[in-house]
Protein backbone atom coordinates (compact mmCIF):
# COMPACT_ATOMS: atom_id res chain seq x y z
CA UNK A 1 0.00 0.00 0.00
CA UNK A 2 1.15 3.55 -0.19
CA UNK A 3 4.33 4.73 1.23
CA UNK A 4 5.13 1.49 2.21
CA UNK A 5 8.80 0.58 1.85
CA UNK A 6 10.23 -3.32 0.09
CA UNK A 7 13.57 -4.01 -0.05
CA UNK A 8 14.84 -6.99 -1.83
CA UNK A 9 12.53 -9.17 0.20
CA UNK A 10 10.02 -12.37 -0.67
CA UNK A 11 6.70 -11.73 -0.72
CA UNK A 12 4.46 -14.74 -0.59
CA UNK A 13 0.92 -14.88 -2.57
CA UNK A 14 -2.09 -12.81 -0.85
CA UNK A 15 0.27 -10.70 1.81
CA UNK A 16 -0.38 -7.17 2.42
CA UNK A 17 2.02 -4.60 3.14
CA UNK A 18 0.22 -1.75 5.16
CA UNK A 19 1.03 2.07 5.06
CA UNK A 20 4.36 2.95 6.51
CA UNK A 21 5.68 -0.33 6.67
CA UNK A 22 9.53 -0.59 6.29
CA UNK A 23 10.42 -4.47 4.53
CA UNK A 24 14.21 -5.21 4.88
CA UNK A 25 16.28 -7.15 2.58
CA UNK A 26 16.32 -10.56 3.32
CA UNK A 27 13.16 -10.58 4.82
CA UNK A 28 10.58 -13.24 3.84
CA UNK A 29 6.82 -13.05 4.19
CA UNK A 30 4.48 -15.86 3.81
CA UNK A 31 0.80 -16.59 2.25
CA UNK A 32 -1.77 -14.13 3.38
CA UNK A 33 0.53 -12.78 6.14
CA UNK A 34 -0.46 -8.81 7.24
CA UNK A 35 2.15 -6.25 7.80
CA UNK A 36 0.09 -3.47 9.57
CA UNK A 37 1.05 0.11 9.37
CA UNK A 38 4.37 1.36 10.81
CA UNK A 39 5.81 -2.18 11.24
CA UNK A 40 9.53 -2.91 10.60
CA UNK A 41 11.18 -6.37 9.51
CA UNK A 42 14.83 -6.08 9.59
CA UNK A 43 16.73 -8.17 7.91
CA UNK A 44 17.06 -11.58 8.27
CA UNK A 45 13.09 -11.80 9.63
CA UNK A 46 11.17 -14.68 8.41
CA UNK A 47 7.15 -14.49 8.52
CA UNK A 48 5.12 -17.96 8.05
CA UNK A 49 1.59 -18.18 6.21
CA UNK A 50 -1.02 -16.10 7.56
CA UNK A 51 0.65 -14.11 10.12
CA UNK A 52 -0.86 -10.71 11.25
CA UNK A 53 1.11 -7.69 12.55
CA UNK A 54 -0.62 -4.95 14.18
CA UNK A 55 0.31 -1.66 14.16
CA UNK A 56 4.02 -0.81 15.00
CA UNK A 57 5.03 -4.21 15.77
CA UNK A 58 9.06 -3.84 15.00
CA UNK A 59 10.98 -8.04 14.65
CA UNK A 60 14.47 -7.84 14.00
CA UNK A 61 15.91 -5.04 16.10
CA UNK A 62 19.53 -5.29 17.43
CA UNK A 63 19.41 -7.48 20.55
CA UNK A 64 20.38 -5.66 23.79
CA UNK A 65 23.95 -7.27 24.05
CA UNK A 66 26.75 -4.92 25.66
CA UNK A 67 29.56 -6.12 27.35
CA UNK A 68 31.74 -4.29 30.16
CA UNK A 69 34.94 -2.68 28.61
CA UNK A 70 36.44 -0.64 31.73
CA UNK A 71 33.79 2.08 32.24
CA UNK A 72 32.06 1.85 29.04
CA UNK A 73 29.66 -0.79 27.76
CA UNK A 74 30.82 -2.09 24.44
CA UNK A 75 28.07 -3.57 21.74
CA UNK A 76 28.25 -7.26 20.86
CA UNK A 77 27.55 -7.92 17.44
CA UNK A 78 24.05 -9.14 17.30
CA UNK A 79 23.64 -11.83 13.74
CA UNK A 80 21.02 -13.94 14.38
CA UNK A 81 16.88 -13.82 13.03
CA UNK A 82 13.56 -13.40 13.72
CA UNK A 83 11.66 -16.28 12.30
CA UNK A 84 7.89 -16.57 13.12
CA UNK A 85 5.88 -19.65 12.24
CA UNK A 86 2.43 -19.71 10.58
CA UNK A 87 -0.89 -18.46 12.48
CA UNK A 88 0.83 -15.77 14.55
CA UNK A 89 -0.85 -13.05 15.66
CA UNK A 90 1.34 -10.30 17.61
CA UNK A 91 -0.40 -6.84 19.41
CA UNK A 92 0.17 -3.76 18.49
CA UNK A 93 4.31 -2.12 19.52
CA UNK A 94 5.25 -5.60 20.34
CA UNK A 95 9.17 -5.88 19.82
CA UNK A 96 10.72 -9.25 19.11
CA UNK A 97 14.53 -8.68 19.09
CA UNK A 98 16.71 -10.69 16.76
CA UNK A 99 19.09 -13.26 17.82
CA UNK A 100 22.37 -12.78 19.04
CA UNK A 101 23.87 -16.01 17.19
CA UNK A 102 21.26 -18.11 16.85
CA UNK A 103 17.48 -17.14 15.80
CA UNK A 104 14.71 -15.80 18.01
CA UNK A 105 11.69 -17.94 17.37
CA UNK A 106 7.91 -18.01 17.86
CA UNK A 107 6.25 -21.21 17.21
CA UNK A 108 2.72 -21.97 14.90
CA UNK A 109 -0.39 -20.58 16.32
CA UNK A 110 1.15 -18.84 19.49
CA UNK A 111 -0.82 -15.26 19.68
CA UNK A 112 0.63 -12.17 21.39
CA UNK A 113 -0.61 -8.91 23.09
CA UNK A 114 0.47 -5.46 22.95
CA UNK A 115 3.03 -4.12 23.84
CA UNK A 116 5.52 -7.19 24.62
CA UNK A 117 9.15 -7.37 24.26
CA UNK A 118 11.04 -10.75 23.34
CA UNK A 119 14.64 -10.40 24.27
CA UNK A 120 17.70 -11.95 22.09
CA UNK A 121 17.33 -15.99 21.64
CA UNK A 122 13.96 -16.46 22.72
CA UNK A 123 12.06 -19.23 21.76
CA UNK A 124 8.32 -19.48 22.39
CA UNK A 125 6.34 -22.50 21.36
CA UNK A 126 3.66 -23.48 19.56
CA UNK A 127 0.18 -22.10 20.47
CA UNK A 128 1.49 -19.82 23.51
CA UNK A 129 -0.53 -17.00 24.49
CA UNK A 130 1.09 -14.04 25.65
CA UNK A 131 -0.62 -10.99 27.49
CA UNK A 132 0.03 -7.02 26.84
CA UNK A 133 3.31 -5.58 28.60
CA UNK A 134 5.52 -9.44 29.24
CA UNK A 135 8.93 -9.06 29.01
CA UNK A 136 11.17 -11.83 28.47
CA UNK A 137 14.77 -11.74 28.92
CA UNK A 138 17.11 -13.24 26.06
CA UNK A 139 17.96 -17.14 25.63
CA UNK A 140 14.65 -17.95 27.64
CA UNK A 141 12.55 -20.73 26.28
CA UNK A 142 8.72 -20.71 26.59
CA UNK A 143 7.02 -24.20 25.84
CA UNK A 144 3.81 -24.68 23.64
CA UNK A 145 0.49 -23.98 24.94
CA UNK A 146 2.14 -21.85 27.84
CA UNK A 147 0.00 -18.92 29.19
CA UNK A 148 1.93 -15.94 30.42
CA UNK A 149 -0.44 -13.19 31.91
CA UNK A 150 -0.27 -9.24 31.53
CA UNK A 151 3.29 -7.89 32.72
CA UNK A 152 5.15 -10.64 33.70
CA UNK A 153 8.77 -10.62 33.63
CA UNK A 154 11.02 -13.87 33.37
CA UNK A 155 14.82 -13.65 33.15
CA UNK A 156 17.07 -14.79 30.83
CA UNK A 157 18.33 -18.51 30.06
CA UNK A 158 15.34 -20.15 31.88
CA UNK A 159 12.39 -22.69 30.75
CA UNK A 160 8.85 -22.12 31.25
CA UNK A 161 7.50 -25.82 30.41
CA UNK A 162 4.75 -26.75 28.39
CA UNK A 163 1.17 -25.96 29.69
CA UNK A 164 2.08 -23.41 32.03
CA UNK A 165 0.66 -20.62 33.59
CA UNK A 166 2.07 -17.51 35.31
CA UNK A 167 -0.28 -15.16 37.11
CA UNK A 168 -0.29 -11.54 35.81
CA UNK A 169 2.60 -9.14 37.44
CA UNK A 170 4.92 -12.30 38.23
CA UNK A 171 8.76 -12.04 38.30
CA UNK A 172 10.12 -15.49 37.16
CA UNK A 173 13.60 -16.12 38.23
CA UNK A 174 14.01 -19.18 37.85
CA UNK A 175 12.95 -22.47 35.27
CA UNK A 176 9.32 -23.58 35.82
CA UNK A 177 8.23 -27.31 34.91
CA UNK A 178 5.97 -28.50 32.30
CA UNK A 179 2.33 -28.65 33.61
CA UNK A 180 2.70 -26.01 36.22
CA UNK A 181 1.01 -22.64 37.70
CA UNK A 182 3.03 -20.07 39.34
CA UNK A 183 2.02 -16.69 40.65
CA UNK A 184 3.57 -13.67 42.67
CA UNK A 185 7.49 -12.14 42.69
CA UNK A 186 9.33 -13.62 43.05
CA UNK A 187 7.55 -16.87 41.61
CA UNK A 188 5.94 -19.69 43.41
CA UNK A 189 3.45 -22.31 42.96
CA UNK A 190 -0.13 -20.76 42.52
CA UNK A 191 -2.01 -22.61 45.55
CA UNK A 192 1.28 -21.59 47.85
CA UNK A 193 0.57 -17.64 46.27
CA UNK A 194 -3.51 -18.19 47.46
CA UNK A 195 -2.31 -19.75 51.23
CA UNK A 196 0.87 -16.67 51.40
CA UNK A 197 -1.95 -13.75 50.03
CA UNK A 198 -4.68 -15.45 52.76
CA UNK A 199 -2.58 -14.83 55.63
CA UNK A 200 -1.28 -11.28 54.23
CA UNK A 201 -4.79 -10.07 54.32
CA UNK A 202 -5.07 -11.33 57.66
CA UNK A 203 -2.37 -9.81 58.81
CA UNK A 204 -4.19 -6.79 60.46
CA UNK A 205 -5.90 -9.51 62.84
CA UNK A 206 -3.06 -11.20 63.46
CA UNK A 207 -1.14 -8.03 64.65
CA UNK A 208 -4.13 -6.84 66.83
CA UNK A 209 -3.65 -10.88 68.61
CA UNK A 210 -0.48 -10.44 68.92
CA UNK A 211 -0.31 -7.02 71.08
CA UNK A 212 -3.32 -8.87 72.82
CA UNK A 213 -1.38 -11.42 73.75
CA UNK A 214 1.72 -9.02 74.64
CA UNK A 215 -0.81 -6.85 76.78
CA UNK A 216 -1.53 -10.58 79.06
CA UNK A 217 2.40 -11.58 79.14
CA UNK A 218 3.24 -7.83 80.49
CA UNK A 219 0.32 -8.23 83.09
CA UNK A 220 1.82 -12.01 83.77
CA UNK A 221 5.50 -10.64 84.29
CA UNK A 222 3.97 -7.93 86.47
CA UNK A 223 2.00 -10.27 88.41
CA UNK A 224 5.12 -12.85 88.27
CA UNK A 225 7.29 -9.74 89.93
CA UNK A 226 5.03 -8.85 92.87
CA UNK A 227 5.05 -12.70 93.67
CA UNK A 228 8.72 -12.50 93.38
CA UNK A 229 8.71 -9.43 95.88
CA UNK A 230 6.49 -11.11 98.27
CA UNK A 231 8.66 -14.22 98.77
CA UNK A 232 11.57 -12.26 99.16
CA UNK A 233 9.94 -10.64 101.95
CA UNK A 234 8.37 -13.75 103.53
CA UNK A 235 11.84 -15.41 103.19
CA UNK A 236 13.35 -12.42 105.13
CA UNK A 237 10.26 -13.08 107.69
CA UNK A 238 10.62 -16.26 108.55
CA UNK A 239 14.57 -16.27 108.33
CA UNK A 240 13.82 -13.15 111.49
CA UNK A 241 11.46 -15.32 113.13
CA UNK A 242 14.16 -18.45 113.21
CA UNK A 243 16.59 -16.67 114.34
């Protein structure tokens, strides 16, 4: 469409370009595939067969890859891909970063939100579903069918299993196992989250027991003192009274 911009790119049968679009060379874009307006494929981005790209979605931007050089931060070279497979939907200013070596990678079927970012080396399986604002650290796996709510955050060189599900506004730091649900920051089984965020909104009656209970040991001790006093004085007594 108008002021949309091709390089020396494949376009498959049926694909539209949209308005504003920027199409790399070396880019390849499969049957019936969208490119809505505003996106960028940089080169080396691969699109399956009917994938749709909302507005702004940007695949193939440098990896964020620096590496300490004294005070600075020096750039590593980032030459990987972006290779999407067929049925992929992604939300609108999603950013899936290419890979540092090898590709990043989105399997068949697997539908994204707005707004998501895909670090370096990702690979997300087949039939995910990812919610507006994730973020996902670079090298991190993510199996098929997973289910990763709005803003959650998992760092890099971890697995999130297949079937799993991660509660909305959880940090994952660590690899979660196929079949699972995890919830909170950081992380933890979803029925442990319920029991921990029972007892937190408890925890206003638990402080009010627990000066209760201080209030009766401070009357104990007080009582346990004049006790104290008084055999002290009837030792004194009867130690008079013997002698």
């Amino acid at each position: 469409m108008p002021f949309a911009f091709v390089g020396r790119a494949q376009i498959g049968p049926a694909a539209r370009i949209m308005p504003f679009a920027f199409v790399d060379d070396n880019v390849r874009v499969g049957e019936g595939s969208v490119v809505g307006p505003g996106c960028v494929l940089m080169v080396g981005t691969t699109l399956g067969a009917r994938v749709v790209l909302n507005p702004g979605v940007i695949l193939g931007g440098d990896g964020f890859g620096f590496a300490p050089h004294g005070v600075a931060n020096v750039k590593v070279p980032q030459i990987g891909g972006v290779c999407v497979g067929d049925d992929v939907e992604m939300g609108a200013n999603t950013c899936v970063d290419r890979g540092a070596v090898s590709d990043t990678r989105i399997g068949n079927g697997t539908k994204i939100d707005n707004l998501v970012q895909l670090g370096h080396g990702v690979r997300v399986g087949e039939h995910a579903v990812i919610v507006a604002q994730v973020g996902v650290a670079g090298s991190t796996q993510i199996g098929d069918r997973a289910v990763l709510a709005g803003q959650v955050g998992i760092v890099g060189h971890v697995r999130i299993g297949d079937d799993v599900r991660i509660g909305a506004k959880s940090g994952v730091h660590r690899s979660i196992p196929d079949q699972a649900a995890y919830s909170g920051t950081p992380a933890i089984p979803h029925a442990d989250f319920l029991k921990r965020n029972a007892h937190f909104n408890r925890l206003g009656r638990y402080v009010d027991r627990l000066k209760a209970q201080e209030a009766k040991s401070e009357l104990l001790q007080e009582e346990v003192r004049t006790l104290r006093a008084l055999c002290v004085e009837l030792k004194a007594e009867l130690q008079h009274q013997s002698s």
